[in-house]
N, C-alpha and C. Protein backbone atom coordinates (compact mmCIF):
# COMPACT_ATOMS: atom_id res chain seq x y z
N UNK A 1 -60.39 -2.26 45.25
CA UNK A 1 -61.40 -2.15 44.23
C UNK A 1 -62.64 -1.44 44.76
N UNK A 2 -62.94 -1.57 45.92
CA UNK A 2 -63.92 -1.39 46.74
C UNK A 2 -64.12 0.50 47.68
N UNK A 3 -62.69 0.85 47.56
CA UNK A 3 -62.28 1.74 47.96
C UNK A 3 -62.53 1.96 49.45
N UNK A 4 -62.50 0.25 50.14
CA UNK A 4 -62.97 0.81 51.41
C UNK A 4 -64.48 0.13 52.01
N UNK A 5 -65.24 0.53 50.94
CA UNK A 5 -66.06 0.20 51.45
C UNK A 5 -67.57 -1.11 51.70
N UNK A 6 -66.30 -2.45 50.90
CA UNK A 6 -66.35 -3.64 51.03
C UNK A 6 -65.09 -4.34 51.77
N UNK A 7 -65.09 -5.03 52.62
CA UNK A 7 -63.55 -5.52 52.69
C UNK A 7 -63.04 -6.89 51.92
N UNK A 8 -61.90 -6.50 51.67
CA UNK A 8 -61.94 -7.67 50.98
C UNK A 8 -62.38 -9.05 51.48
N UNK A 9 -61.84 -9.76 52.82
CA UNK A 9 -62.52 -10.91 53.47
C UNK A 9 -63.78 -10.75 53.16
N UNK A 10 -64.57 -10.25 53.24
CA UNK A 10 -66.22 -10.09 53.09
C UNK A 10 -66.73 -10.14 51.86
N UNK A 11 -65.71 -10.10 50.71
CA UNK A 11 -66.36 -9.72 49.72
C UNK A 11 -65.46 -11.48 49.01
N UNK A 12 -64.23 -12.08 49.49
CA UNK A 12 -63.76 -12.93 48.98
C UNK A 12 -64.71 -14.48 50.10
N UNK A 13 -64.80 -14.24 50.72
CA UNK A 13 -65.84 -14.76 51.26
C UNK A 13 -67.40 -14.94 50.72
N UNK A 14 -68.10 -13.76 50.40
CA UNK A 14 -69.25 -13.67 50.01
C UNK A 14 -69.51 -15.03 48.59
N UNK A 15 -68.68 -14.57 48.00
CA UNK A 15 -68.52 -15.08 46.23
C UNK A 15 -67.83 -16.78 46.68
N UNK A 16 -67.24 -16.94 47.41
CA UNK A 16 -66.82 -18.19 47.89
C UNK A 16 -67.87 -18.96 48.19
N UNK A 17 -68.87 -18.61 48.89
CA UNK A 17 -69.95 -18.98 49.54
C UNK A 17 -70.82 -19.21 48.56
N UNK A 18 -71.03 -18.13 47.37
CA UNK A 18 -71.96 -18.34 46.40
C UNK A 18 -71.28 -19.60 45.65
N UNK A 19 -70.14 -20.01 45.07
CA UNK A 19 -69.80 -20.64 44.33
C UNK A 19 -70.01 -21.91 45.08
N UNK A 20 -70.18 -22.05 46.92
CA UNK A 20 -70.28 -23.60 47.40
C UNK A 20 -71.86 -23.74 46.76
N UNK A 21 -72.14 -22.87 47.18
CA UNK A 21 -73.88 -22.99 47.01
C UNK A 21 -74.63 -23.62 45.75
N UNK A 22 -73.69 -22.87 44.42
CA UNK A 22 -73.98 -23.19 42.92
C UNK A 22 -73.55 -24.56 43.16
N UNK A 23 -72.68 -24.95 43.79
CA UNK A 23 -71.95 -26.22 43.10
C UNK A 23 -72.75 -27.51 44.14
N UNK A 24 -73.24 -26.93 45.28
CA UNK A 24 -74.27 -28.27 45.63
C UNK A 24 -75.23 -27.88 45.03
N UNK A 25 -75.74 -27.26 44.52
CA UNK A 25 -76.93 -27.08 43.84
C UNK A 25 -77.03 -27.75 42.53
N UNK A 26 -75.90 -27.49 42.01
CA UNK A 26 -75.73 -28.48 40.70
C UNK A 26 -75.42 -30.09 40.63
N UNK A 27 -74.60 -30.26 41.61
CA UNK A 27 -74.45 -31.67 41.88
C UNK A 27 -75.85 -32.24 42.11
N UNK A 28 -76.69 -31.35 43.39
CA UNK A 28 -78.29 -32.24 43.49
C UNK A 28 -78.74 -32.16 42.58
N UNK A 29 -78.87 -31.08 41.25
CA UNK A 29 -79.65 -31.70 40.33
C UNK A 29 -79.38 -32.46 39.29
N UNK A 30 -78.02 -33.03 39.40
CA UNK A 30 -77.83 -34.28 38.70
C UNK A 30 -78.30 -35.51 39.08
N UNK A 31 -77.87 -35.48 40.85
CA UNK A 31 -78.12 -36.79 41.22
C UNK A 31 -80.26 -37.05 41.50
N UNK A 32 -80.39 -35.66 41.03
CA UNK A 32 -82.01 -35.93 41.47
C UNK A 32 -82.68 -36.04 40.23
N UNK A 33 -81.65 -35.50 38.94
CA UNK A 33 -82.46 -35.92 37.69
C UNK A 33 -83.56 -35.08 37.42
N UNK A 34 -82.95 -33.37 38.15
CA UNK A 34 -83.64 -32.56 38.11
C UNK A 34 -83.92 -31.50 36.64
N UNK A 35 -85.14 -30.96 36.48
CA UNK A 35 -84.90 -30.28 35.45
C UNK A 35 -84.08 -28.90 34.82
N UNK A 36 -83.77 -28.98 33.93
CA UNK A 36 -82.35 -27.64 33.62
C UNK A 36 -83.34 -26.08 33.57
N UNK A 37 -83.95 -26.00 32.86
CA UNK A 37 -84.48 -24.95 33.13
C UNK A 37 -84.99 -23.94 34.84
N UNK A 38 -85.06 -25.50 35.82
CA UNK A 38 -84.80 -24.43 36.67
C UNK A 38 -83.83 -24.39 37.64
N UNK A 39 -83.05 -24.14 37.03
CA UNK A 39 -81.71 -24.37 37.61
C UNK A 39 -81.61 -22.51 37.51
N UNK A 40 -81.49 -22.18 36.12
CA UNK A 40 -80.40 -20.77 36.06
C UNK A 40 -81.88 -19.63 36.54
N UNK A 41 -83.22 -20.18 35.77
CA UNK A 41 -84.22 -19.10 36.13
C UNK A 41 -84.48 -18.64 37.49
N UNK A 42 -84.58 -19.06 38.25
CA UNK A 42 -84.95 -18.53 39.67
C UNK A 42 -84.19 -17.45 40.15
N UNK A 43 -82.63 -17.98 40.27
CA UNK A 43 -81.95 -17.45 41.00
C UNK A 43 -81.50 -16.46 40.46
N UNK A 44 -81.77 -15.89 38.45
CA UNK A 44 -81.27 -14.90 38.17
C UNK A 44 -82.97 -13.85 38.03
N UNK A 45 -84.44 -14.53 38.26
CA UNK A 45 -85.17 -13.27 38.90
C UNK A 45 -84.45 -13.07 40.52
N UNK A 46 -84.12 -13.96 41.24
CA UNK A 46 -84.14 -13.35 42.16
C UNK A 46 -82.86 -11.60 42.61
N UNK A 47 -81.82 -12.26 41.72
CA UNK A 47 -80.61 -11.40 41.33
C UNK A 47 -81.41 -10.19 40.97
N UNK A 48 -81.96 -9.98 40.40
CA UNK A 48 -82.83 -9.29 39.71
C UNK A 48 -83.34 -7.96 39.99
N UNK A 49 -84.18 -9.27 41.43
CA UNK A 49 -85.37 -8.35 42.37
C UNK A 49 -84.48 -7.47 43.36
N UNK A 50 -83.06 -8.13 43.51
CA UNK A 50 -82.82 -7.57 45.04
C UNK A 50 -81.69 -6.23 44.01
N UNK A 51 -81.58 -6.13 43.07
CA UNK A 51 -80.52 -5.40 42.15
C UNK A 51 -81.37 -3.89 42.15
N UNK A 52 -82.55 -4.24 42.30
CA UNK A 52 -83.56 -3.07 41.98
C UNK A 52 -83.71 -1.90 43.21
N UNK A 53 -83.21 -0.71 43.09
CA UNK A 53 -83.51 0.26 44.37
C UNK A 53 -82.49 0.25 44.85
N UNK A 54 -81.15 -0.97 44.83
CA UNK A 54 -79.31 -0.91 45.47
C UNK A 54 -78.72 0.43 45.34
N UNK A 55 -77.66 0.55 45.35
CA UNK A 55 -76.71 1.34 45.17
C UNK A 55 -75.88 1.20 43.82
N UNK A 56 -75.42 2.31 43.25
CA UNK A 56 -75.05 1.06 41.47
C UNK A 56 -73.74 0.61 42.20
N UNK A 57 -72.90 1.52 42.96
CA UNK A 57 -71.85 0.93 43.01
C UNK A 57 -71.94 -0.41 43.63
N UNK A 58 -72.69 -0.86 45.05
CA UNK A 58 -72.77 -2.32 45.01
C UNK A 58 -73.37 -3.21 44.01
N UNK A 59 -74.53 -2.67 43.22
CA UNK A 59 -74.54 -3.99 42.01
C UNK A 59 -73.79 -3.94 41.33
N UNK A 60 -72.57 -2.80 40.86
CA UNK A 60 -71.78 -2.83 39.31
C UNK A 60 -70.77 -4.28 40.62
N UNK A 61 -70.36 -3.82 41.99
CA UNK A 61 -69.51 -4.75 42.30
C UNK A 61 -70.15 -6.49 42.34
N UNK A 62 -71.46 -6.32 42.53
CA UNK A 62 -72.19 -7.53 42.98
C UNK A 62 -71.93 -8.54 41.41
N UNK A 63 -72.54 -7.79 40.29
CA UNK A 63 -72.32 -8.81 39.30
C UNK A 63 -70.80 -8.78 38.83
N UNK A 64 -70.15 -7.90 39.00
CA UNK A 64 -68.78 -8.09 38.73
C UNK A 64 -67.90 -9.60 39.52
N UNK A 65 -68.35 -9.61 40.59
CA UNK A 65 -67.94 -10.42 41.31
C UNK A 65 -68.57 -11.52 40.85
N UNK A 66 -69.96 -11.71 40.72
CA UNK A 66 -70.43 -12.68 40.27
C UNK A 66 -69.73 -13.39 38.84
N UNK A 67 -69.26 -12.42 37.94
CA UNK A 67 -68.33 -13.08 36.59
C UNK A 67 -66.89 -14.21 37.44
N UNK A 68 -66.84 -13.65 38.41
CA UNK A 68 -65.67 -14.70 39.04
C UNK A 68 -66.01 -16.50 39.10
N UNK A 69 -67.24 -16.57 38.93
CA UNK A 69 -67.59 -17.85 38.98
C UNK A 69 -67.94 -18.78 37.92
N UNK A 70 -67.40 -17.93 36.87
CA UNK A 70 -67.10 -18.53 35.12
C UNK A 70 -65.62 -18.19 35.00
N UNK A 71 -64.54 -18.54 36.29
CA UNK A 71 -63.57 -17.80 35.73
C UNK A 71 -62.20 -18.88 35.12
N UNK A 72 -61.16 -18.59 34.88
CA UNK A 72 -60.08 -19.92 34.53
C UNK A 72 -60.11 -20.77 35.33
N UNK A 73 -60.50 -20.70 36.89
CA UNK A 73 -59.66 -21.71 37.85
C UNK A 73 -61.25 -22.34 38.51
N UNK A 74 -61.93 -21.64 38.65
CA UNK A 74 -63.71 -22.24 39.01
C UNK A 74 -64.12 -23.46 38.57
N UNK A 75 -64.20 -22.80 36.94
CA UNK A 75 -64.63 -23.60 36.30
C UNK A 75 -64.39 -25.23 35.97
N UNK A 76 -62.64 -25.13 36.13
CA UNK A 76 -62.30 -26.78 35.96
C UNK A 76 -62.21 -27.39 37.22
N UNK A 77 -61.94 -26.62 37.99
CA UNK A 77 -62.54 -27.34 39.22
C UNK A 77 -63.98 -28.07 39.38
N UNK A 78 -64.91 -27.46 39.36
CA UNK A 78 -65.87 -27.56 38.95
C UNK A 78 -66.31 -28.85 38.81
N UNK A 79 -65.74 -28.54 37.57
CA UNK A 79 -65.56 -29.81 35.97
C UNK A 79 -65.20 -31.12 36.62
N UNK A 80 -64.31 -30.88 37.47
CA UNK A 80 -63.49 -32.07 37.87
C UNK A 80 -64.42 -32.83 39.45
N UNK A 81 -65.20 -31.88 39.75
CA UNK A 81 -66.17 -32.49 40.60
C UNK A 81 -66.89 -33.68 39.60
N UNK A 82 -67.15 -33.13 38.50
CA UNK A 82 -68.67 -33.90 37.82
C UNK A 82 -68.07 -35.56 37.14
């Protein structure tokens, strides 16, 4: 997909890593009784800031990859944490 110049380990890795990250992040703000609004805002200015001045081909891959973490098998996993 990458033609090279992502590898896949690095790139199935990367998104692995993001999805541990979302998912303690979400668990603490249940158990902290934290508020929802800032849950999704932060982290999508920060997506944002670093998207700006890239390369398109790494952001078209960056959020592409990022859709992997709403995907059939994520999600009920997920689910089945909560």
């Amino acid at each position: 997909m990458s033609l090279g110049r992502v590898s896949k380990l690095r790139l199935v890795a990367t998104v692995s890593v993001g999805c541990g990250i979302g998912t303690v992040v979400g668990i603490l703000k249940v158990l902290l009784n934290g508020p929802l609004l800032l849950m999704p805002i932060p982290p999508c200015l920060i997506a944002r800031a670093l998207t700006c001045g890239q390369d398109d081909f790494i952001v078209g891959l960056a959020w592409d990859a990022a859709g992997t973490t709403t995907g059939s098998i994520t999600v009920p996993l997920i689910l089945a944490l909560g």
